[in-house]
N, C-alpha and C. Protein backbone atom coordinates (compact mmCIF):
# COMPACT_ATOMS: atom_id res chain seq x y z
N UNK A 1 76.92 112.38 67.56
CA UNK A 1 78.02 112.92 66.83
C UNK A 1 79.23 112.01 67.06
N UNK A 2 79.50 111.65 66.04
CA UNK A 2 81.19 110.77 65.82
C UNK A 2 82.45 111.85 65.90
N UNK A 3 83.39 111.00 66.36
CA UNK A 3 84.96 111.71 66.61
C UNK A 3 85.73 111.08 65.26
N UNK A 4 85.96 111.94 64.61
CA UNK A 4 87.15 111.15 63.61
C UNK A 4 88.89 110.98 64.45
N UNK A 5 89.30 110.27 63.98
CA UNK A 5 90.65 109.93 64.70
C UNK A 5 91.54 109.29 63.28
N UNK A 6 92.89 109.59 63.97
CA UNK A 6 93.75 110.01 62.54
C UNK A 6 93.99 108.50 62.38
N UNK A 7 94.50 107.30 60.89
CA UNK A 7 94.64 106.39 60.75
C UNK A 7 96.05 105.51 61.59
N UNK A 8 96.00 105.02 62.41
CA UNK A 8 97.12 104.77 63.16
C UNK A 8 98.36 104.55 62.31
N UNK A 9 98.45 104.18 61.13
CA UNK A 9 99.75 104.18 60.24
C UNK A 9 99.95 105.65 59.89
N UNK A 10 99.04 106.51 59.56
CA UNK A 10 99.91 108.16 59.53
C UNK A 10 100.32 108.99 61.30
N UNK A 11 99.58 108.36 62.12
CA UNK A 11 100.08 108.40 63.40
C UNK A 11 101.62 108.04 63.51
N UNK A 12 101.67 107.07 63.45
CA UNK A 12 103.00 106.45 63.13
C UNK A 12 104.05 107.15 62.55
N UNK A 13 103.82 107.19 61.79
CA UNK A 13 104.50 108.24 60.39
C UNK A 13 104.75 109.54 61.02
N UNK A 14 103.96 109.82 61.54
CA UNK A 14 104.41 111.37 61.51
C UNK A 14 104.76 112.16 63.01
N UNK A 15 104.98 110.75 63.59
CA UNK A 15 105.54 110.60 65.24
C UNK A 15 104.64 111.26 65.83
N UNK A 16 103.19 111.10 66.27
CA UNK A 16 102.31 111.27 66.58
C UNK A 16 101.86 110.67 68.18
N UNK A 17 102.44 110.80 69.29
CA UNK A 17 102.00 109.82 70.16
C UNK A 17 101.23 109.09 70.81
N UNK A 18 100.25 107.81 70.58
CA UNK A 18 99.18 107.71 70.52
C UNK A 18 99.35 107.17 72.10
N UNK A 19 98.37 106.99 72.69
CA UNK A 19 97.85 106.45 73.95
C UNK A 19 98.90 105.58 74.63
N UNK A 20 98.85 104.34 73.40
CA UNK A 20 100.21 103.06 74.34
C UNK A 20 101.29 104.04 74.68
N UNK A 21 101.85 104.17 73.51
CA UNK A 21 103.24 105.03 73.76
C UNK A 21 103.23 106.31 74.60
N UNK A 22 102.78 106.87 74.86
CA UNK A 22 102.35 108.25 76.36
C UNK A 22 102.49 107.48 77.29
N UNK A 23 101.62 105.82 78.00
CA UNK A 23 101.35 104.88 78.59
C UNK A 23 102.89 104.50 78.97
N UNK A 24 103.49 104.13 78.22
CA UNK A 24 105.11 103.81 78.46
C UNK A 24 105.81 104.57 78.55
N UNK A 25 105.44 105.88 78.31
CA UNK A 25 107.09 106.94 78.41
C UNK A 25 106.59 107.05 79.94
N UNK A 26 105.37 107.25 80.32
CA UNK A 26 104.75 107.59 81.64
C UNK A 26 105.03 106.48 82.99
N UNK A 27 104.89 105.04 82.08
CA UNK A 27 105.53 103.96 82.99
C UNK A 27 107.25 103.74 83.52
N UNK A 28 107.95 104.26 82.40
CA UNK A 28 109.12 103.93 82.37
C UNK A 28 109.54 105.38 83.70
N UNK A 29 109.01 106.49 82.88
CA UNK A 29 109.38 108.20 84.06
C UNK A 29 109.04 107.22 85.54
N UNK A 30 108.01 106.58 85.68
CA UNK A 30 107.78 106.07 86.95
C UNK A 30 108.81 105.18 87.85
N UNK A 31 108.97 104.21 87.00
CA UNK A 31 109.61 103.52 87.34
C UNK A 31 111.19 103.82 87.07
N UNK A 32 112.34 105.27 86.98
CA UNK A 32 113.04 105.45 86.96
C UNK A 32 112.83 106.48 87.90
N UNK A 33 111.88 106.89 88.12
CA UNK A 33 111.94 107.94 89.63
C UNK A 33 111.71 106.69 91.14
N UNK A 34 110.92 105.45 91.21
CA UNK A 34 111.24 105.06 92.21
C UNK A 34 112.37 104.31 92.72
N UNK A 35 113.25 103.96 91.15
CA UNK A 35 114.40 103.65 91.23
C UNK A 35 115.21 104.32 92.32
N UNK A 36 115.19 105.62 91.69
CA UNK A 36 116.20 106.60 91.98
C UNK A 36 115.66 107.41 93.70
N UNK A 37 114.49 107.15 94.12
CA UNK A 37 114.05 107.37 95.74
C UNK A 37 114.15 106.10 96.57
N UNK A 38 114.49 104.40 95.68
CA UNK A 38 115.19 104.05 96.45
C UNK A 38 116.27 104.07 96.87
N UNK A 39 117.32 104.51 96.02
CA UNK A 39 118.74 104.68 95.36
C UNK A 39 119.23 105.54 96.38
N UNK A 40 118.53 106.63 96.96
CA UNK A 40 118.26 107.55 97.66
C UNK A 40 118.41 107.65 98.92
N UNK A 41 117.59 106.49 99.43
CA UNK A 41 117.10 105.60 100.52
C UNK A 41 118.32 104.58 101.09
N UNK A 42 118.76 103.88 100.39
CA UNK A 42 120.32 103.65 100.56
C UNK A 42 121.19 104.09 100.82
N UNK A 43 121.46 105.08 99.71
CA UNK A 43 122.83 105.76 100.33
C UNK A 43 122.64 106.44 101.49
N UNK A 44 121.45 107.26 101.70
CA UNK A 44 121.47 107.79 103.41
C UNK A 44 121.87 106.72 104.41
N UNK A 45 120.95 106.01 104.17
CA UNK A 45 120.92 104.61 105.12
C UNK A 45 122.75 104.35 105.24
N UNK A 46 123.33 103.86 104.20
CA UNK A 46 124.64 103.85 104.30
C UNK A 46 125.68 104.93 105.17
N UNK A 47 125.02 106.04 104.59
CA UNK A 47 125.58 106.55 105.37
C UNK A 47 125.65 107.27 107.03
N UNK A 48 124.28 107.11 107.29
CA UNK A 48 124.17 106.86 109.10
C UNK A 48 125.29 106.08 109.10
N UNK A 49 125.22 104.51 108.80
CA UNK A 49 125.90 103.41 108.72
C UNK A 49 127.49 104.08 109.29
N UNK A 50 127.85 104.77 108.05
CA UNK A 50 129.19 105.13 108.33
C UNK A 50 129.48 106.02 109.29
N UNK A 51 128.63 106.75 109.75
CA UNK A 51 128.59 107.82 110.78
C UNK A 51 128.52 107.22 112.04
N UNK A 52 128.03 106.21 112.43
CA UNK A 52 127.50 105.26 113.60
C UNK A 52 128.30 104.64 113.87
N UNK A 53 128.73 104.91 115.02
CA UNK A 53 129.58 104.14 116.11
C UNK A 53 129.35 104.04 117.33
N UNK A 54 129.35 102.65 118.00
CA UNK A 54 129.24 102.54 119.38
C UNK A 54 127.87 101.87 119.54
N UNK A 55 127.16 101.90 120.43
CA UNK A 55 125.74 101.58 120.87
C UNK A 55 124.76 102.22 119.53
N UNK A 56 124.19 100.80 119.90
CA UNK A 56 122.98 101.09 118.53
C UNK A 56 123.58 100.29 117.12
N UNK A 57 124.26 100.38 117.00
CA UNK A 57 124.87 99.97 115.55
C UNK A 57 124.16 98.78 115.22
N UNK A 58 124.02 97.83 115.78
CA UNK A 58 123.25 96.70 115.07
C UNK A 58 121.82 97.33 114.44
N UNK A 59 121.32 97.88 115.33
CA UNK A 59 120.17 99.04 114.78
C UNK A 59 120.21 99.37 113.34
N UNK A 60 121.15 99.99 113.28
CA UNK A 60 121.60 101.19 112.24
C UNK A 60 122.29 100.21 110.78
N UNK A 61 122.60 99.29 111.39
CA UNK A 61 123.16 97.92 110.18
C UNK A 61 122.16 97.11 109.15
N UNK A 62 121.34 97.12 110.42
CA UNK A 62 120.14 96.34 109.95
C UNK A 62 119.10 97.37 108.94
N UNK A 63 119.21 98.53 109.44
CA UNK A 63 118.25 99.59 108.75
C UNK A 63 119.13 100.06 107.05
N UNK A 64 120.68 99.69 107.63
CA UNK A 64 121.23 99.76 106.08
C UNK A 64 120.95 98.37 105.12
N UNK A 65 121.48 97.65 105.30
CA UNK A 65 121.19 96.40 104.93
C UNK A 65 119.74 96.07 103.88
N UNK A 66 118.35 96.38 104.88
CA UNK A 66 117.32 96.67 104.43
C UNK A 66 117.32 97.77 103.52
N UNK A 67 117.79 98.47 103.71
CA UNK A 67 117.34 99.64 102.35
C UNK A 67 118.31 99.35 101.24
N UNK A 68 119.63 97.89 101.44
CA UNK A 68 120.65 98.10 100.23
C UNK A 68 119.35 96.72 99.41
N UNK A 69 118.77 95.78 100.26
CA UNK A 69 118.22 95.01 99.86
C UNK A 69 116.63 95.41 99.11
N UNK A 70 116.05 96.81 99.63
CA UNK A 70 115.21 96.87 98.71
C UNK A 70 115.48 97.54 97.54
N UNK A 71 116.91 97.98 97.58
CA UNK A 71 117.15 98.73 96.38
C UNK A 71 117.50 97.59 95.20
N UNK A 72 118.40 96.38 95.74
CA UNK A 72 118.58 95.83 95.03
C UNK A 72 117.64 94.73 94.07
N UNK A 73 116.44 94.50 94.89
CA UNK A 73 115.31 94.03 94.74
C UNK A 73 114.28 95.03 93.45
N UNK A 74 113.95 96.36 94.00
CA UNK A 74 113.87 97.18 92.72
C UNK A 74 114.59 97.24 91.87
N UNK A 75 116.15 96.69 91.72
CA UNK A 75 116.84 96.95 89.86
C UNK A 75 116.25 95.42 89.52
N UNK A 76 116.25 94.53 90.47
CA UNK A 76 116.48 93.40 89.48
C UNK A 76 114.98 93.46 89.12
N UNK A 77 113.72 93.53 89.61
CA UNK A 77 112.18 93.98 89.00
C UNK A 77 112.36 95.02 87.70
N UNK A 78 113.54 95.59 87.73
CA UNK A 78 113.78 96.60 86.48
C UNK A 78 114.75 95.77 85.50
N UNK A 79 115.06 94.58 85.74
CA UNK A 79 115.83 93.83 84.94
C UNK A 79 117.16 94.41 85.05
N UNK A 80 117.97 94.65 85.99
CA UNK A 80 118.92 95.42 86.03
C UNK A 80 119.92 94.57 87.06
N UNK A 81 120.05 93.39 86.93
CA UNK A 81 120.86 92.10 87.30
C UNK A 81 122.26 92.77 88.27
N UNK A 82 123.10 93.23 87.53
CA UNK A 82 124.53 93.54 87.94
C UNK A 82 124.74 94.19 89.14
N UNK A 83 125.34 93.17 90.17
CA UNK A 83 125.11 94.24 91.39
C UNK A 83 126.46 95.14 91.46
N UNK A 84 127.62 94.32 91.13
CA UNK A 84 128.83 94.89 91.56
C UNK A 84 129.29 96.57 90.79
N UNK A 85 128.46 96.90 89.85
CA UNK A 85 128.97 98.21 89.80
C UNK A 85 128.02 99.24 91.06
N UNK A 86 127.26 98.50 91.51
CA UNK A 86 126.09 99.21 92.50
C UNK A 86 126.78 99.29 93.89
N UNK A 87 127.44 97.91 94.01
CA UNK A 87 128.20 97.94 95.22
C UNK A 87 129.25 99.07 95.33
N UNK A 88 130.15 99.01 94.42
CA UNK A 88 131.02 99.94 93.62
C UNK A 88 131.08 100.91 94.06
N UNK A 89 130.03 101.98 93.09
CA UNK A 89 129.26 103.21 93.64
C UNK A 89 128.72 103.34 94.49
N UNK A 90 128.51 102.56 95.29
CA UNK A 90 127.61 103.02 96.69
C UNK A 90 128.52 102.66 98.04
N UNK A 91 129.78 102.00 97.19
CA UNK A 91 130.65 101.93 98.71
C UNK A 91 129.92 100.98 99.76
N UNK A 92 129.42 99.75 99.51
CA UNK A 92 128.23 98.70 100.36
C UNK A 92 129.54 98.68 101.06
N UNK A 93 129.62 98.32 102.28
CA UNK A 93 130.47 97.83 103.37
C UNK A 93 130.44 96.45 103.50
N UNK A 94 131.08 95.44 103.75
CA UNK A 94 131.37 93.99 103.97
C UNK A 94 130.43 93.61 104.91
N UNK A 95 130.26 93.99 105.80
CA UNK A 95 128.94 94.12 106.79
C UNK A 95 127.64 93.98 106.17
N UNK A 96 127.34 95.14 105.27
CA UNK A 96 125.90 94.89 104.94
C UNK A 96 125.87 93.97 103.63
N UNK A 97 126.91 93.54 103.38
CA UNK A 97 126.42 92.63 101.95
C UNK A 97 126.66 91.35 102.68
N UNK A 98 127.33 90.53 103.61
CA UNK A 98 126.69 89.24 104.86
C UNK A 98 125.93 89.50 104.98
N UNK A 99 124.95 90.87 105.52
CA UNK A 99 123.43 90.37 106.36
C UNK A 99 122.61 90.33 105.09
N UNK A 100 122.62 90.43 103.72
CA UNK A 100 122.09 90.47 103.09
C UNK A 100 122.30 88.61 102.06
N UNK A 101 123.55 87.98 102.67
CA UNK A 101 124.07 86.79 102.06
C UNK A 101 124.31 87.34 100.33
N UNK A 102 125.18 87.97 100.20
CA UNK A 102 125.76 88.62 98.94
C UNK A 102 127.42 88.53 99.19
N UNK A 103 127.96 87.97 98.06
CA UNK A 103 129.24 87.68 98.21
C UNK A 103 129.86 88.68 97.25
């Protein structure tokens, strides 16, 4: 027994979502949720950062630093170049954008 399946141009037409396109709304949901759990991941990190004083801090610098650098590493894999409104909003400290060599 054969499956009939609708002609991909009335698919089209009649906003029908075929396989690719499910495939990409599903890739993109993905890849804007790990955005946003690294995004996540940062600002905590930052903010120990700001909470931390005294002993340990190089610790706690380095653990920010790393999470501003994998965040920033995930936009630009998302084509998302511009750091300075990121810095911006996230309040990066002068500290963690040296250990990261970001001017």
């Amino acid at each position: 027994m054969s499956s009939l399946r609708m002609p991909q141009s009335f698919a089209r037409r009649l906003g029908v979502e075929t396989g690719d396109a499910a495939f990409r709304h599903e890739l993109l949901e993905e890849q804007a949720a790990s955005l946003g759990r690294m995004g996540s991941k940062a600002q905590a990190a930052l903010e120990r950062l700001r909470d931390h004083q005294g002993e340990g801090r190089a610790e706690v610098l380095k653990a920010a630093a790393d999470a501003v650098w994998c965040f920033f590493v995930q936009r630009e894999v998302l084509g998302l170049r511009d750091r300075a409104a990121v810095i911006a909003q996230y309040d990066i400290p002068r500290e963690v954008l040296a250990r990261l060599g970001a001017r």
